[in-house]
Protein backbone atom coordinates (compact mmCIF):
# COMPACT_ATOMS: atom_id res chain seq x y z
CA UNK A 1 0.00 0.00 0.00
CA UNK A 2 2.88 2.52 0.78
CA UNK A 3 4.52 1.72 -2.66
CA UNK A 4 1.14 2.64 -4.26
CA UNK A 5 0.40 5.57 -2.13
CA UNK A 6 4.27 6.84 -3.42
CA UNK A 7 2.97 5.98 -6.84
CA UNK A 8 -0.47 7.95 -6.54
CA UNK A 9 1.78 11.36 -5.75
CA UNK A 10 3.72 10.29 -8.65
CA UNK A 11 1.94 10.36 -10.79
CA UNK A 12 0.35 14.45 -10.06
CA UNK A 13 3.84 15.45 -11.35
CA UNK A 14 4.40 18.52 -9.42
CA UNK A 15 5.18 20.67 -12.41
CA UNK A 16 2.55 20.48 -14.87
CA UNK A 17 0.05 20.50 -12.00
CA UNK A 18 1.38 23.86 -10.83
CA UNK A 19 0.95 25.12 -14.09
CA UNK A 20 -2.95 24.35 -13.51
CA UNK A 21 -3.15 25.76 -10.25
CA UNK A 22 -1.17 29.02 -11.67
CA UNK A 23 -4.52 29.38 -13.58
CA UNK A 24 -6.99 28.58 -10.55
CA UNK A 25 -5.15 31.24 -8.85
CA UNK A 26 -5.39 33.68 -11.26
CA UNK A 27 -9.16 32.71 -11.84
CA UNK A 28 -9.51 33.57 -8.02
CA UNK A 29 -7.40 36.58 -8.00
CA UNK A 30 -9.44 38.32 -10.89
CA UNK A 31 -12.81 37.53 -8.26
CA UNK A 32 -11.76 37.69 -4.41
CA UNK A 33 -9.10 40.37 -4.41
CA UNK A 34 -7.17 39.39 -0.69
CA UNK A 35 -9.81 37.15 0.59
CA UNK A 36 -8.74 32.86 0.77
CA UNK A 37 -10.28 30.55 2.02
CA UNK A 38 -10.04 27.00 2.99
CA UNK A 39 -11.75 26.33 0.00
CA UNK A 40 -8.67 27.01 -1.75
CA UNK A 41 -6.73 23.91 0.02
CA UNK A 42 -10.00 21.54 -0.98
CA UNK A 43 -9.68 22.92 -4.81
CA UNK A 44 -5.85 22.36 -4.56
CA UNK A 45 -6.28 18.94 -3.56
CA UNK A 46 -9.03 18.40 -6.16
CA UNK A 47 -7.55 19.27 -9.25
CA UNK A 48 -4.42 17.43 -8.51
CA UNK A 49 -5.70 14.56 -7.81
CA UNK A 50 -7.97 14.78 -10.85
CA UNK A 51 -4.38 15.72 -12.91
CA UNK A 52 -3.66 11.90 -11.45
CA UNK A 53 -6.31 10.61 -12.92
CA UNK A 54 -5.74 12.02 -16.44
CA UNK A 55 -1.49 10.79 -16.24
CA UNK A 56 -2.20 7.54 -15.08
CA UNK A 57 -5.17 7.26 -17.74
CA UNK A 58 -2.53 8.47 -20.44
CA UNK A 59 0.21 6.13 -19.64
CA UNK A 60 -1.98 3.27 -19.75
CA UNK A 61 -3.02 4.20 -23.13
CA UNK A 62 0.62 5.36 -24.36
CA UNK A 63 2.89 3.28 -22.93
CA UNK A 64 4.31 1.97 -26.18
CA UNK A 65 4.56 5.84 -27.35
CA UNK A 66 6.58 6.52 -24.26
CA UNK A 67 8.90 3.53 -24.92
CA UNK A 68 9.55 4.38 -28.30
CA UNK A 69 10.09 7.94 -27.21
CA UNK A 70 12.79 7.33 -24.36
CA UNK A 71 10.13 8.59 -21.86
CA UNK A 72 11.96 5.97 -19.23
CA UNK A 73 12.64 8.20 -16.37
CA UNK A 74 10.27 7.90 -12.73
CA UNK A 75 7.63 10.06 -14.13
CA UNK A 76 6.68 6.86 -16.19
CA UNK A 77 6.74 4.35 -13.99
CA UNK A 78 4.53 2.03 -16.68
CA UNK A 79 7.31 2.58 -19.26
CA UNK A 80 10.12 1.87 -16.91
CA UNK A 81 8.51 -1.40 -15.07
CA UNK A 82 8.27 0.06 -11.84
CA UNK A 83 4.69 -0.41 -12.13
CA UNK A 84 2.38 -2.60 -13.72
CA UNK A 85 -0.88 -1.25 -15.69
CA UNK A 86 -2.88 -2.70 -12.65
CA UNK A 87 -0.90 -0.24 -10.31
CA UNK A 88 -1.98 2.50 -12.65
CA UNK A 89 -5.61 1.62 -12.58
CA UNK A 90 -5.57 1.51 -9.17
CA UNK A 91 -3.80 5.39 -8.80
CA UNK A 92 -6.83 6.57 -11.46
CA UNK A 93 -9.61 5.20 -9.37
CA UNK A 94 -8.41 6.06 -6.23
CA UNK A 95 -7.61 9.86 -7.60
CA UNK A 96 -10.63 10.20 -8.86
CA UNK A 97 -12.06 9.27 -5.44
CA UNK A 98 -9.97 11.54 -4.11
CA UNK A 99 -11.00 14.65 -6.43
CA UNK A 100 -14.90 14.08 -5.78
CA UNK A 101 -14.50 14.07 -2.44
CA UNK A 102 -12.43 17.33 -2.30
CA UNK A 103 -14.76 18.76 -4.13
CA UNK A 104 -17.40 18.32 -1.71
CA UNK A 105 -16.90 20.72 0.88
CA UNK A 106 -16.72 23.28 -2.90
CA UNK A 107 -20.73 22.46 -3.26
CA UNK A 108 -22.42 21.57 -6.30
CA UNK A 109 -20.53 24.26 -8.49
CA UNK A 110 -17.35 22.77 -7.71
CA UNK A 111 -18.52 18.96 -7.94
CA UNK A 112 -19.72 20.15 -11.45
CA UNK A 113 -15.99 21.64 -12.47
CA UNK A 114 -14.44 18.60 -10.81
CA UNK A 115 -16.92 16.03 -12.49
CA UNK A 116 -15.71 18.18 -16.01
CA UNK A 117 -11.85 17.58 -15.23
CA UNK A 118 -12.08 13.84 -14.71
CA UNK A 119 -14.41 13.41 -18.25
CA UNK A 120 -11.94 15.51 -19.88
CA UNK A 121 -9.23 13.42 -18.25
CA UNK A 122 -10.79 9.96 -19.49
CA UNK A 123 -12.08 10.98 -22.88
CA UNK A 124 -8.43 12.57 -23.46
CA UNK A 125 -6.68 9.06 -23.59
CA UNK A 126 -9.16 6.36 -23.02
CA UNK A 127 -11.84 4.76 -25.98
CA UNK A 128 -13.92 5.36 -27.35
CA UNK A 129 -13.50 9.04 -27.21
CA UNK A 130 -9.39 9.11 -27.14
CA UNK A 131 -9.45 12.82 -28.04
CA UNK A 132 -5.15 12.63 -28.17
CA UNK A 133 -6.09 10.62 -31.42
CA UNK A 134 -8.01 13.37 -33.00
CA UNK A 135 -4.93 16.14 -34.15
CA UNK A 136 -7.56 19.06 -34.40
CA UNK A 137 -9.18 18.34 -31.07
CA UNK A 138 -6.52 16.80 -28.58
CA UNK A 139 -4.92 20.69 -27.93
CA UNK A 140 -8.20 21.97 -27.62
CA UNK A 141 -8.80 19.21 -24.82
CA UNK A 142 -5.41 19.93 -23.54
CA UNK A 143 -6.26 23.83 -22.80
CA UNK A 144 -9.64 23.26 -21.84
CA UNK A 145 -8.69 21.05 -18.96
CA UNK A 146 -5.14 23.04 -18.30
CA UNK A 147 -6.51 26.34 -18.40
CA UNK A 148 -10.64 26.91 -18.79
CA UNK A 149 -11.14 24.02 -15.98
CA UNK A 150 -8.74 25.45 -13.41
CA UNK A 151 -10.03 28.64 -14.09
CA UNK A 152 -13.63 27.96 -13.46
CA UNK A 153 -12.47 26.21 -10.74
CA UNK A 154 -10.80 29.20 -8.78
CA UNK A 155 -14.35 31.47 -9.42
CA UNK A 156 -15.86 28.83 -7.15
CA UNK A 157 -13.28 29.25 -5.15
CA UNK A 158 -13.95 32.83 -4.87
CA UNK A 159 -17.81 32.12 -4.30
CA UNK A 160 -18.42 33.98 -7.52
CA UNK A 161 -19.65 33.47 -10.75
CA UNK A 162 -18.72 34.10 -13.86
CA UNK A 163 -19.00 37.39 -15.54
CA UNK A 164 -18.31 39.10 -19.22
CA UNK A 165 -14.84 40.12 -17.77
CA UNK A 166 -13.92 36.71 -17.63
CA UNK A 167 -14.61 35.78 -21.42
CA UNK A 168 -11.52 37.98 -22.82
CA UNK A 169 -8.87 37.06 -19.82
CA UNK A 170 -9.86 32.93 -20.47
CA UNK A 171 -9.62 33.38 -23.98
CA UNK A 172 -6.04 35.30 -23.88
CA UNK A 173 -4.84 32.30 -21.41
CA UNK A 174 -6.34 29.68 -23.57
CA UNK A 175 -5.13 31.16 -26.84
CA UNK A 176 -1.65 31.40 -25.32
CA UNK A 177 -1.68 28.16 -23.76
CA UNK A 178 -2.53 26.33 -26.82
CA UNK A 179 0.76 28.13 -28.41
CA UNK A 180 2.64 25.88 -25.90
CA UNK A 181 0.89 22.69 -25.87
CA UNK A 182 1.04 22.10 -29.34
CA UNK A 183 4.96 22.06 -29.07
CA UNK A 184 4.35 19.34 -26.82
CA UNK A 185 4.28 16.66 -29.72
CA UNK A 186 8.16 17.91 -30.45
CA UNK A 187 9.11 15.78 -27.38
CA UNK A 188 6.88 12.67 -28.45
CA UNK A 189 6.79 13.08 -32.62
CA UNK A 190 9.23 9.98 -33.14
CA UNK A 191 6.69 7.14 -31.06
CA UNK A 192 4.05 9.24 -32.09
CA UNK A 193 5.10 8.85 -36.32
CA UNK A 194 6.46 4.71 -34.90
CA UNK A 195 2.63 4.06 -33.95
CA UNK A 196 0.45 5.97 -36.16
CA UNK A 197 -1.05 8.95 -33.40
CA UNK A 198 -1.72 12.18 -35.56
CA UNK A 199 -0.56 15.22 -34.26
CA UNK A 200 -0.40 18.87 -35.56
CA UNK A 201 3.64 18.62 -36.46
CA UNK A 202 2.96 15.32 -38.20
CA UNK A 203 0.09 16.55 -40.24
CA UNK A 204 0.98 20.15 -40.86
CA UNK A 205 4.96 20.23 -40.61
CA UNK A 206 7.16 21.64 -38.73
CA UNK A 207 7.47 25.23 -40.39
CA UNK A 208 3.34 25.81 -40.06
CA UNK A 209 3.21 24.17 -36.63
CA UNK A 210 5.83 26.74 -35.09
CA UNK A 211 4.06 29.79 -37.43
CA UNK A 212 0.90 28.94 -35.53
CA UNK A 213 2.62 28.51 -31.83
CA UNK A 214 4.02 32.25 -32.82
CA UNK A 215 0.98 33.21 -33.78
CA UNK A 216 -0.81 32.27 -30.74
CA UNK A 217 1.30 33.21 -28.41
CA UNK A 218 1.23 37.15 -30.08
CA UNK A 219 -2.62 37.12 -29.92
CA UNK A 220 -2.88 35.24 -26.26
CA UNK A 221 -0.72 37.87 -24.92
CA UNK A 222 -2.28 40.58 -26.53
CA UNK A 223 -5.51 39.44 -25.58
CA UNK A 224 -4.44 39.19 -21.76
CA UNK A 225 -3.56 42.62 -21.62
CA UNK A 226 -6.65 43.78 -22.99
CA UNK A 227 -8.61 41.80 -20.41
CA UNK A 228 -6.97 43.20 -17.41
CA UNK A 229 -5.60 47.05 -18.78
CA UNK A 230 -3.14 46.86 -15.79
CA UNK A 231 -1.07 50.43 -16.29
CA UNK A 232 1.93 51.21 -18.70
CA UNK A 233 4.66 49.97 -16.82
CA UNK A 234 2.97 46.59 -16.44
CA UNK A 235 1.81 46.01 -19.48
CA UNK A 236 5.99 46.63 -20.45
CA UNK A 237 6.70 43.78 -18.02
CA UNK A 238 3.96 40.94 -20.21
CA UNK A 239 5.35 42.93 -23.43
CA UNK A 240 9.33 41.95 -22.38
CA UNK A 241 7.97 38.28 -21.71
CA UNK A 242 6.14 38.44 -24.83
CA UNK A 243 9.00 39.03 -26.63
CA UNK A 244 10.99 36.40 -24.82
CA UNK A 245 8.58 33.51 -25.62
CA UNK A 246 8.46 34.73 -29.39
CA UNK A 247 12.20 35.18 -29.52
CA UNK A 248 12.56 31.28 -28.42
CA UNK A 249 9.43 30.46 -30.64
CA UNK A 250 11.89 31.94 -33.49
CA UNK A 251 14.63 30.27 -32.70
CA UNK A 252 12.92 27.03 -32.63
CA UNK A 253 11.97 27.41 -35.93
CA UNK A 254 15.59 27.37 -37.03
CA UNK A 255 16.32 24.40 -35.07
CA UNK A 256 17.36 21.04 -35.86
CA UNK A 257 18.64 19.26 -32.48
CA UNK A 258 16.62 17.35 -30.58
CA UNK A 259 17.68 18.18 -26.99
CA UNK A 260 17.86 21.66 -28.27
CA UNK A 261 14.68 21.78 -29.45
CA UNK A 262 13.37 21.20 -25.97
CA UNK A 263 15.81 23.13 -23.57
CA UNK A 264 14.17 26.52 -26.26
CA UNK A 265 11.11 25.28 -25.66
CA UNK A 266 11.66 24.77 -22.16
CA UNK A 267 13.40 28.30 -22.28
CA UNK A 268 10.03 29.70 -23.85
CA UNK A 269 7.75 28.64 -21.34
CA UNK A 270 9.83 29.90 -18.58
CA UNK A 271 9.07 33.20 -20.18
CA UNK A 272 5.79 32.33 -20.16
CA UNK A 273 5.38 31.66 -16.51
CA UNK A 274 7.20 35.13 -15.64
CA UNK A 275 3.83 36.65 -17.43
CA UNK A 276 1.76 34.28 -15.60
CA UNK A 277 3.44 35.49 -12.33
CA UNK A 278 2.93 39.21 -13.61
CA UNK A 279 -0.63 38.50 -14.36
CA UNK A 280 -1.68 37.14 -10.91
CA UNK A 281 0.60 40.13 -8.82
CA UNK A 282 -1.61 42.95 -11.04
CA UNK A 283 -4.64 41.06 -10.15
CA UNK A 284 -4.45 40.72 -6.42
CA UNK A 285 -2.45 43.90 -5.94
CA UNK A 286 -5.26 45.69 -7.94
CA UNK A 287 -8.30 44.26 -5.87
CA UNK A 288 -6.40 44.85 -2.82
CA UNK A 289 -6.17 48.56 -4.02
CA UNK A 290 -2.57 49.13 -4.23
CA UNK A 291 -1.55 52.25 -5.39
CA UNK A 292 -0.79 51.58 -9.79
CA UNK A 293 3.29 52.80 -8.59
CA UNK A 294 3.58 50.08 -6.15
CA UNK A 295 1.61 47.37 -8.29
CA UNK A 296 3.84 48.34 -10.96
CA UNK A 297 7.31 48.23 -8.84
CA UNK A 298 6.76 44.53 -7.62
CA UNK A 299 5.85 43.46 -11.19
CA UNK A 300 8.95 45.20 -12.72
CA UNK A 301 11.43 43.49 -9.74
CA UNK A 302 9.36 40.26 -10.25
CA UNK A 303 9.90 40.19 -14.16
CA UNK A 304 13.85 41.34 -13.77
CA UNK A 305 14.08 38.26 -11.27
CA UNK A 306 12.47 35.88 -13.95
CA UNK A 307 14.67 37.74 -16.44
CA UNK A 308 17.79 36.23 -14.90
CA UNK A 309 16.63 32.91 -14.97
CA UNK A 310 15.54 33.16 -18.47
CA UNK A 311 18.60 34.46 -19.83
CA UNK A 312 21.09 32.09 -17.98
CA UNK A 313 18.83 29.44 -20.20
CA UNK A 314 18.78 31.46 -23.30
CA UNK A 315 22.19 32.32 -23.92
CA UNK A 316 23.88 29.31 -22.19
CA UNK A 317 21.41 26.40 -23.31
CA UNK A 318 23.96 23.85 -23.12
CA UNK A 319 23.83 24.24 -19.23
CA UNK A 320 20.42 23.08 -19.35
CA UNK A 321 19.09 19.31 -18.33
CA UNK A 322 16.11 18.22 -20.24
CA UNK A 323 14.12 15.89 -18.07
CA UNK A 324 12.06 12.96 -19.59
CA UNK A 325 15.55 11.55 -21.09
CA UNK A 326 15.96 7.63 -20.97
C-alpha cells in the first residue's frame, strides 16, 4: 500500500500540476481580491488529484509511445517497469475518489468543475473518445482542462460566478496556452510517427506548426492585456515576456537538435510563466487597491528576477538538463 500511495503522488507530477493551479489562482485573484479561504486547500487537492487521474489514464493508453520515445525516467513508472498497468488503474480510481470528495466541501458548483476535469481526463486518452487521437481536437482538450477548468475552478473558489470580464482574460490564457501545448508533440513526434497517433507537427509540418505557436502566443498575450488594462509599466513587463517567448518560438523554428529543441522550448515557457506570475501580482495587488506605482514596482522586480533565470537558459542552453531523457 505505501509503494502505491508513493505511486499515486507520482503520478500528479508537481510541475505540470502547478501550471494548472497558476490558472486557478489567477481565476480567483481576478474575483476575491485578498480574501482565501479553505476552499482554496479543498480545490488544490481536487484538481491534482484529478491531474492523477488524467497521467495515469494516459500512460496506460501510451505506454508503447513513451517507450519508443525514451520517456523511461520515474515520471513513467509504466514505461520503466516500476509499475504494472494494474498499479496505474488503481492510482486513477483512487484519484478520482480523491478529487470528488475534495470537491465536496466546494458544493455543487465545484462537484460540477471537478466532475468536467475527470471526463476531460478519461475521454483525453481512453476509448472510445481518445481525443489525443483526434490532431484538431486533442490541444483543444489539452487547454480546456489546463486552463478553462482550473479557471472555473478558482471562481468557485472565490464564491463567484462568472462574468463578461472573464470571457476575454480565459480566452487570452487559452489562446496562449494552446501556443505551448502544441509544441508538446516535439518531445513525443518519433513514437508518435512509430505508432500511427496524428498530431499537428505530423500533419501540418514543422514550419506551419511553429508559425501557428508564434501566432498564438502574439494574440494570447495581446488578448491578456486587454482583459486586465493593468497600467503602462505593467503592461511593459507581459510585453518583455512576450518578446521572450516569441524570440525562443523563433529560434525554434531554425532548429534542428533534438535536446535543443526542448531546452528553447523549455526556455520559452519559462518566459511564459514570468507573465503568468505578472498576471496574478496585477490582479491581487489591484483588488487589494494598491496604489498603480507600487503594483507596478513589484511586477517590474518580479519580471527582472524571472529575467535572470531566463537568460542564464537562453544564452547558455547547453547548461540546461532536459528531463524525460531515458
Amino acid at each position: 500500500m505505501t509503494r502505491r500511495l508513493r505511486l499515486l503522488g507520482l503520478m500528479v507530477r508537481p510541475r505540470a500540476a502547478i501550471t494548472m493551479w497558476t490558472f486557478l489562482v489567477i481565476g480567483l485573484a481576478r474575483h476575491a481580491g485578498p480574501t482565501i479561504s479553505v476552499d482554496l486547500v479543498w480545490a488544490t487537492v481536487a484538481l491534482a488529484a484529478s491531474y492523477a487521474v488524467a497521467t495515469s489514464v494516459n500512460d496506460l493508453a501510451d505506454v508503447k509511445i513513451d517507450r519508443t520515445n525514451g520517456l523511461r525516467d520515474a515520471s513513467r513508472p509504466l514505461a520503466t517497469g516500476s509499475a504494472s498497468a494494474t498499479d496505474l488503474r488503481w492510482t486513477a480510481a483512487t484519484a478520482g475518489f480523491v478529487a470528488v470528495a475534495a470537491a465536496v466541501p466546494l458544493g455543487a458548483p465545484g462537484l460540477a468543475v471537478i466532475g468536467l476535469c475527470l471526463a476531460v481526463d478519461v475521454a483525453y486518452s481512453a476509448a472510445p473518445a481518445r481525443l489525443s487521437r483526434r490532431w484538431t481536437l486533442a490541444p483543444i482538450a489539452l487547454t480546456v482542462a489546463y486552463v478553462a477548468l482550473p479557471y472555473a475552478l478558482g471562481i468557485v473558489v472565490a464564491h463567484a460566478t462568472w462574468g463578461r470580464a472573464d470571457a476575454p482574460l480565459v480566452a487570452g490564457l487559452c489562446i496562449m496556452f494552446f501556443a505551448r501545448i502544441i509544441l508538446k508533440d516535439v518531445r513525443d513526434r518519433l513514437g508518435d510517427a512509430a505508432h500511427g497517433k496524428p498530431t499537428m507537427l505530423l500533419r501540418l509540418g514543422k514550419n506551419a506548426t511553429y508559425a501557428v505557436s508564434i501566432a498564438a502566443a502574439t494574440m494570447g498575450i495581446a488578448t491578456i492585456v486587454w482583459a486586465i488594462r493593468p497600467p503602462a509599466p505593467i503592461v511593459a513587463a507581459i510585453a518583455v515576456d512576450g518578446v521572450a517567448i516569441v524570440w525562443m518560438l523563433t529560434r525554434l523554428r531554425v532548429t534542428t537538435d533534438r535536446t535543443a529543441e526542448l531546452v528553447t522550448i523549455g526556455t520559452a515557457a519559462r518566459a511564459g510563466n514570468a507573465l503568468l506570475i505578472a498576471v496574478v501580482a496585477w490582479l491581487l495587488l489591484s483588488a487589494q487597491g494598491a496604489p498603480p506605482a507600487q503594483a507596478s514596482l513589484l511586477v517590474a522586480i518580479l519580471t527582472a528576477v524571472a529575467a535572470v533565470g531566463f537568460l542564464d537558459l537562453a544564452l547558455r542552453p547547453g547548461r540546461a538538463r532536459v528531463a524525460y531523457k531515458a
